[in-house]
Protein backbone atom coordinates (compact mmCIF):
# COMPACT_ATOMS: atom_id res chain seq x y z
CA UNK A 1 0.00 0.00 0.00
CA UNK A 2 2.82 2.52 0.30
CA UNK A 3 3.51 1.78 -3.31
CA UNK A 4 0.14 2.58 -3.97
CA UNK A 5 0.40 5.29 -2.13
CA UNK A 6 3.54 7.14 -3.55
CA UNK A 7 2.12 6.19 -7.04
CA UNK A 8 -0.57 8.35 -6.74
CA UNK A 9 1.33 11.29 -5.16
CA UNK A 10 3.66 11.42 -8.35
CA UNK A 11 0.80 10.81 -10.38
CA UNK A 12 -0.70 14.17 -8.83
CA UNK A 13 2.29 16.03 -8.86
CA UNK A 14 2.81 15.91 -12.41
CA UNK A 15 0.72 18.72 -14.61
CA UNK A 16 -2.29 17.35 -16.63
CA UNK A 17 -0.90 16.23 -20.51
CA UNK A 18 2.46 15.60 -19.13
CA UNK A 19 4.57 12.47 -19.16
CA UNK A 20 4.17 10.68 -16.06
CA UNK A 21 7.34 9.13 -15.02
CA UNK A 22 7.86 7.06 -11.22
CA UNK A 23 11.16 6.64 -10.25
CA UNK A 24 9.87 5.26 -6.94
CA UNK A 25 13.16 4.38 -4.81
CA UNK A 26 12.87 0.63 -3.28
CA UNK A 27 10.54 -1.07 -6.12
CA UNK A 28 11.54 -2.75 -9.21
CA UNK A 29 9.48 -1.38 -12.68
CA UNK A 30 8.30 -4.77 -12.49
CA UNK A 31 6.43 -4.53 -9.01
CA UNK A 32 5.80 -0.62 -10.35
CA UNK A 33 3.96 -1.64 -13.25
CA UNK A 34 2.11 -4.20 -11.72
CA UNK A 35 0.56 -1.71 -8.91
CA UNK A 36 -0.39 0.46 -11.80
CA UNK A 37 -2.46 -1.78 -13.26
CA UNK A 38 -4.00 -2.36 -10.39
CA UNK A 39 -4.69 1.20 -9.94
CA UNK A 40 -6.27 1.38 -13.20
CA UNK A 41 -8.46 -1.65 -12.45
CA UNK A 42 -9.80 -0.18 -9.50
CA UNK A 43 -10.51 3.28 -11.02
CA UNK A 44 -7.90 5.12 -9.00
CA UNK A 45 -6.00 6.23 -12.33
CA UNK A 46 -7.17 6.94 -15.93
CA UNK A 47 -4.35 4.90 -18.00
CA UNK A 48 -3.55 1.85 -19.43
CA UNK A 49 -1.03 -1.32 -19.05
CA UNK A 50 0.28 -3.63 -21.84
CA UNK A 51 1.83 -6.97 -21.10
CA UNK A 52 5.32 -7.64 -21.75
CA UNK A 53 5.67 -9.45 -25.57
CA UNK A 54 6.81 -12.94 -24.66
CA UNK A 55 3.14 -13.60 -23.19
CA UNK A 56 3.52 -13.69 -19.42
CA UNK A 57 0.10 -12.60 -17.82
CA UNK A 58 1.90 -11.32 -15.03
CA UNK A 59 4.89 -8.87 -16.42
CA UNK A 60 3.78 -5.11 -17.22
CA UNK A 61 6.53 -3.51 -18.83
CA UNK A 62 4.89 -0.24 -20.21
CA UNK A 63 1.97 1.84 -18.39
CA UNK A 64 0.42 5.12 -19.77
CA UNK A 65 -0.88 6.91 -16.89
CA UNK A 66 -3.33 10.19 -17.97
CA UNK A 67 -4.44 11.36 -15.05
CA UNK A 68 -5.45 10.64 -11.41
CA UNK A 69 -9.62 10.00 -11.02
CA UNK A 70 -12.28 11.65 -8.22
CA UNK A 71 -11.85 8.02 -6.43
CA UNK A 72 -8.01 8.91 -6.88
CA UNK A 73 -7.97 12.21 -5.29
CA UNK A 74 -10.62 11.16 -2.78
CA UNK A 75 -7.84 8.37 -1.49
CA UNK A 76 -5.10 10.38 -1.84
CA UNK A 77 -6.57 13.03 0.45
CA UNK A 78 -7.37 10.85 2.86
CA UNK A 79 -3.92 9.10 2.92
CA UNK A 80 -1.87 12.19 2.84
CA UNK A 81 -1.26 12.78 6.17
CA UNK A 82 1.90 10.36 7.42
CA UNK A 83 0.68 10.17 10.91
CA UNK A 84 -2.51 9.02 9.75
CA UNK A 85 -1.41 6.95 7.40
CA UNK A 86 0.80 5.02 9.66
CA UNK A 87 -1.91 4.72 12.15
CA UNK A 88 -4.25 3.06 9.48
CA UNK A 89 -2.09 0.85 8.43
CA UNK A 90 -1.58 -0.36 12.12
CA UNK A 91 -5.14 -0.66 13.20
CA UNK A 92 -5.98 -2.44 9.74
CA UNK A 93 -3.17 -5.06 10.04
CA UNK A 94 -4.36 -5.54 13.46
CA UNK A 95 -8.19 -6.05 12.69
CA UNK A 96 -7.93 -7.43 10.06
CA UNK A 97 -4.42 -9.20 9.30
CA UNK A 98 -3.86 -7.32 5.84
CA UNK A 99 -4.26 -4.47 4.41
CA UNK A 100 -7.09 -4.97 1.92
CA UNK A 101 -7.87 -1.73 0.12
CA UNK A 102 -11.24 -0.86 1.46
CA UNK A 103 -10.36 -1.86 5.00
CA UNK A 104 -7.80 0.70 4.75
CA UNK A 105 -9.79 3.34 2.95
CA UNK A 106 -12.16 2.64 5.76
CA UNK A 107 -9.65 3.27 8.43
CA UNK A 108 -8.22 6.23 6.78
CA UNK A 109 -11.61 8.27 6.73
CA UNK A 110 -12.72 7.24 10.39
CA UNK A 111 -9.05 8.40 11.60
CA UNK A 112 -9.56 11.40 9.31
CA UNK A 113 -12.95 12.76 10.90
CA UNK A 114 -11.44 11.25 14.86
CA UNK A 115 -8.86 14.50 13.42
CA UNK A 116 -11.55 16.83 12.63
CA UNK A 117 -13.23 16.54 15.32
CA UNK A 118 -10.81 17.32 18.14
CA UNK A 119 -9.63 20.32 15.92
């Protein structure tokens, strides 16, 4: 999830039209390419992956990211803060064992109004 996460804060940082390129420190392309599919599955980027040529199902080699989507932003926002994001990701893993996307989401916007509220 911190993949995801950095993904989509280079994907914002980068003006609309422009090439979008990660150089995300830690991750191969490989394991890059493969999270931005996933983003684009789940409607968190505009874009699109193709498969490597020699067939495999599982190697994305090039991704074409346009832009980041409402449901992008929306996660984004409410993962930006790194306190809150590390807090998340501990009360998820603890209720749940993993870190499945909506469980987190979940997490991040109850931590996220437990925030607005004392302010």
């Amino acid at each position: 999830m911190d993949l995801v996460r950095e993904i989509l804060r280079q994907t914002e940082a980068t003006e609309s039209g422009e090439k979008i390129s990660l150089d995300i420190p830690n991750y191969d392309e490989e394991e890059v390419g493969l999270h931005v599919e996933l983003l684009i599955e789940h409607g968190l980027i505009d874009g699109r992956a193709k498969a490597s040529s020699d067939g495999s199902a599982h190697r994305i080699l090039v991704y074409w990211i346009n832009r980041m989507t409402w449901a992008g932003h929306d996660f984004l926002d409410a993962a930006r803060n790194d306190t809150i994001w590390e807090k998340a990701k501990k009360k998820c893993l603890e209720a749940t064992g993993g870190l499945a996307f909506n469980a987190l989401k979940a997490c991040l916007v109850d931590l996220g109004k437990e925030a607005v509220s004392r302010s």
